[in-house]
C-alpha atoms as a PDB file:
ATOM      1  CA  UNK A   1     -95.628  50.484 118.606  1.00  0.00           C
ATOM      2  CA  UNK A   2     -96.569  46.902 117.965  1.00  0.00           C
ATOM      3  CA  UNK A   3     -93.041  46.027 116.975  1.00  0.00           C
ATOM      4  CA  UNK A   4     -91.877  47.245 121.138  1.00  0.00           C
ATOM      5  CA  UNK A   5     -94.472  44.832 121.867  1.00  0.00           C
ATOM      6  CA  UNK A   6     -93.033  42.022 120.034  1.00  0.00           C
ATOM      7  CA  UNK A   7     -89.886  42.410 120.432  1.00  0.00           C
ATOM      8  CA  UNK A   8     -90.374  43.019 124.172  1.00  0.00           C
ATOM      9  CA  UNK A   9     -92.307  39.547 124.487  1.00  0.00           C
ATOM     10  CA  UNK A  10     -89.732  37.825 122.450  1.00  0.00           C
ATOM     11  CA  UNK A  11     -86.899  39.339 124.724  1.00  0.00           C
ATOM     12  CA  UNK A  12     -88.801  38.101 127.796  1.00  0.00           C
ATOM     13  CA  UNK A  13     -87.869  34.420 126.456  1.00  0.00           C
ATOM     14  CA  UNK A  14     -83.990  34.875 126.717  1.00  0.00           C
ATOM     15  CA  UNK A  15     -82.070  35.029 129.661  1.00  0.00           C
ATOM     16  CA  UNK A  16     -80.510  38.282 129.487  1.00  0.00           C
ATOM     17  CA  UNK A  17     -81.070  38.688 132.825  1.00  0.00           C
ATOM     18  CA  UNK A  18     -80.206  42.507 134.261  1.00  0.00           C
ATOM     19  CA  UNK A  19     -79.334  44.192 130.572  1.00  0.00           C
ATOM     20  CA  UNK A  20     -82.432  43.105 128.990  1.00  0.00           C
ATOM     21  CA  UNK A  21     -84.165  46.253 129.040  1.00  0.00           C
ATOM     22  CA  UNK A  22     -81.452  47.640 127.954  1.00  0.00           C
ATOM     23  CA  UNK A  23     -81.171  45.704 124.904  1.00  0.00           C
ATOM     24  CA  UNK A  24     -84.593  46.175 124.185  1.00  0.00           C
ATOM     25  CA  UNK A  25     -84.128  50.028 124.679  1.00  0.00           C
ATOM     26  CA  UNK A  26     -80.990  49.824 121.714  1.00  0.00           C
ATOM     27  CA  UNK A  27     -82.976  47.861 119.722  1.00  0.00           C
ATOM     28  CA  UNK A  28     -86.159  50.226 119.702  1.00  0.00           C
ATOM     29  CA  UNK A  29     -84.059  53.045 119.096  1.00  0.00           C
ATOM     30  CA  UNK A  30     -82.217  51.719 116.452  1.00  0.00           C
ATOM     31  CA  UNK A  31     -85.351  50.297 114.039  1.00  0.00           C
ATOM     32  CA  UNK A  32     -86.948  53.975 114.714  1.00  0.00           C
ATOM     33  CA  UNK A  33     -87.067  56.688 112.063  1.00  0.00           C
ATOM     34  CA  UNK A  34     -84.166  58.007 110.855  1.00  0.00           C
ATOM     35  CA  UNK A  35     -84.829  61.638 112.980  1.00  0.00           C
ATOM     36  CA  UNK A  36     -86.195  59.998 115.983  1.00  0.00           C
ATOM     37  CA  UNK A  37     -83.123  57.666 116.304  1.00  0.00           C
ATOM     38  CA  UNK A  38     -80.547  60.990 115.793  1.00  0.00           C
ATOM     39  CA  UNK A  39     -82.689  62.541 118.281  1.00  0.00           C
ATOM     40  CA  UNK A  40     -82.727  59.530 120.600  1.00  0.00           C
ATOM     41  CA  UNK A  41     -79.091  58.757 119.923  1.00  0.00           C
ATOM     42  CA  UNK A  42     -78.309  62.590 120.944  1.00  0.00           C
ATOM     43  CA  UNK A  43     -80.383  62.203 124.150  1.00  0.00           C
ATOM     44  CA  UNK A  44     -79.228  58.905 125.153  1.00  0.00           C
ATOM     45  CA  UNK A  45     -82.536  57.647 127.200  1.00  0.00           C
ATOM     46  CA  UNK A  46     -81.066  55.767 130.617  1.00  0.00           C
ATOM     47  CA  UNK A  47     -84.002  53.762 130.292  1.00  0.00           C
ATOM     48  CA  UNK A  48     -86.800  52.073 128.044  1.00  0.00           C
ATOM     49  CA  UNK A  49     -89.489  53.910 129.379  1.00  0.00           C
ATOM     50  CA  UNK A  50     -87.774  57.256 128.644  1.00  0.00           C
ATOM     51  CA  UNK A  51     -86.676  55.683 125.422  1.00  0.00           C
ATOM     52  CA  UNK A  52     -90.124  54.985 124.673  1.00  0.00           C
ATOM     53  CA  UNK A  53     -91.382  58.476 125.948  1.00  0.00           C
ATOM     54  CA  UNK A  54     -89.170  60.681 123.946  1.00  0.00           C
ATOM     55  CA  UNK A  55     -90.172  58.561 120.636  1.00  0.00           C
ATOM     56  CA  UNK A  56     -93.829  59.170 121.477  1.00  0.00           C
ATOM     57  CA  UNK A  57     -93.131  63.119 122.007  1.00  0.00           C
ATOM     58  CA  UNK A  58     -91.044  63.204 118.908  1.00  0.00           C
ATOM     59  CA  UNK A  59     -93.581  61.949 116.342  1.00  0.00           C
ATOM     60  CA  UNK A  60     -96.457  63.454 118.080  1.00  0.00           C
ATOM     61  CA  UNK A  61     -94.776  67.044 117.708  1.00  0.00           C
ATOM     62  CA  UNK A  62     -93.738  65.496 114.027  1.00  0.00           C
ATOM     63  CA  UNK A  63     -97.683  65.069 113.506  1.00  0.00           C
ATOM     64  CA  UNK A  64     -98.166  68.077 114.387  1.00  0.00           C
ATOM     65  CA  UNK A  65     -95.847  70.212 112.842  1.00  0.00           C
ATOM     66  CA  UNK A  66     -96.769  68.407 109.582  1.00  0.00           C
ATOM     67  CA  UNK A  67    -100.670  69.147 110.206  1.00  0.00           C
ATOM     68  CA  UNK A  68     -99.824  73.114 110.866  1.00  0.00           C
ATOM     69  CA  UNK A  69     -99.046  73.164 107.556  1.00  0.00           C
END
């Protein structure tokens, strides 16, 4: 997720104050994977933790669904 960590660090030199996480949070979820954003979108994370925890769980079971095969 090197592009969370870049964007976060560039986020953390603007002053958007209270809503930056959750700017960083819309902004993760939309540059995903088509199929993890619709899931994302349908799940609508409250925060960027559970934002970034649902995209991990998605392509992990992805991985491994794709492996079983």
């Amino acid at each position: 997720m090197q592009f969370f960590t870049d964007i976060s660090h560039l986020s953390n030199q603007c002053e958007y104050g209270k809503i930056r996480e959750d700017l960083v949070r819309d902004k993760l979820i939309m540059c995903l994977r088509r199929e993890i954003k619709e899931k994302l979108i349908l799940e609508q994370p409250k925060t960027l933790q559970g934002a970034l925890e649902t995209a991990q769980r998605i392509e992990t079971i992805n991985c491994e669904l794709r492996s079983a095969c």
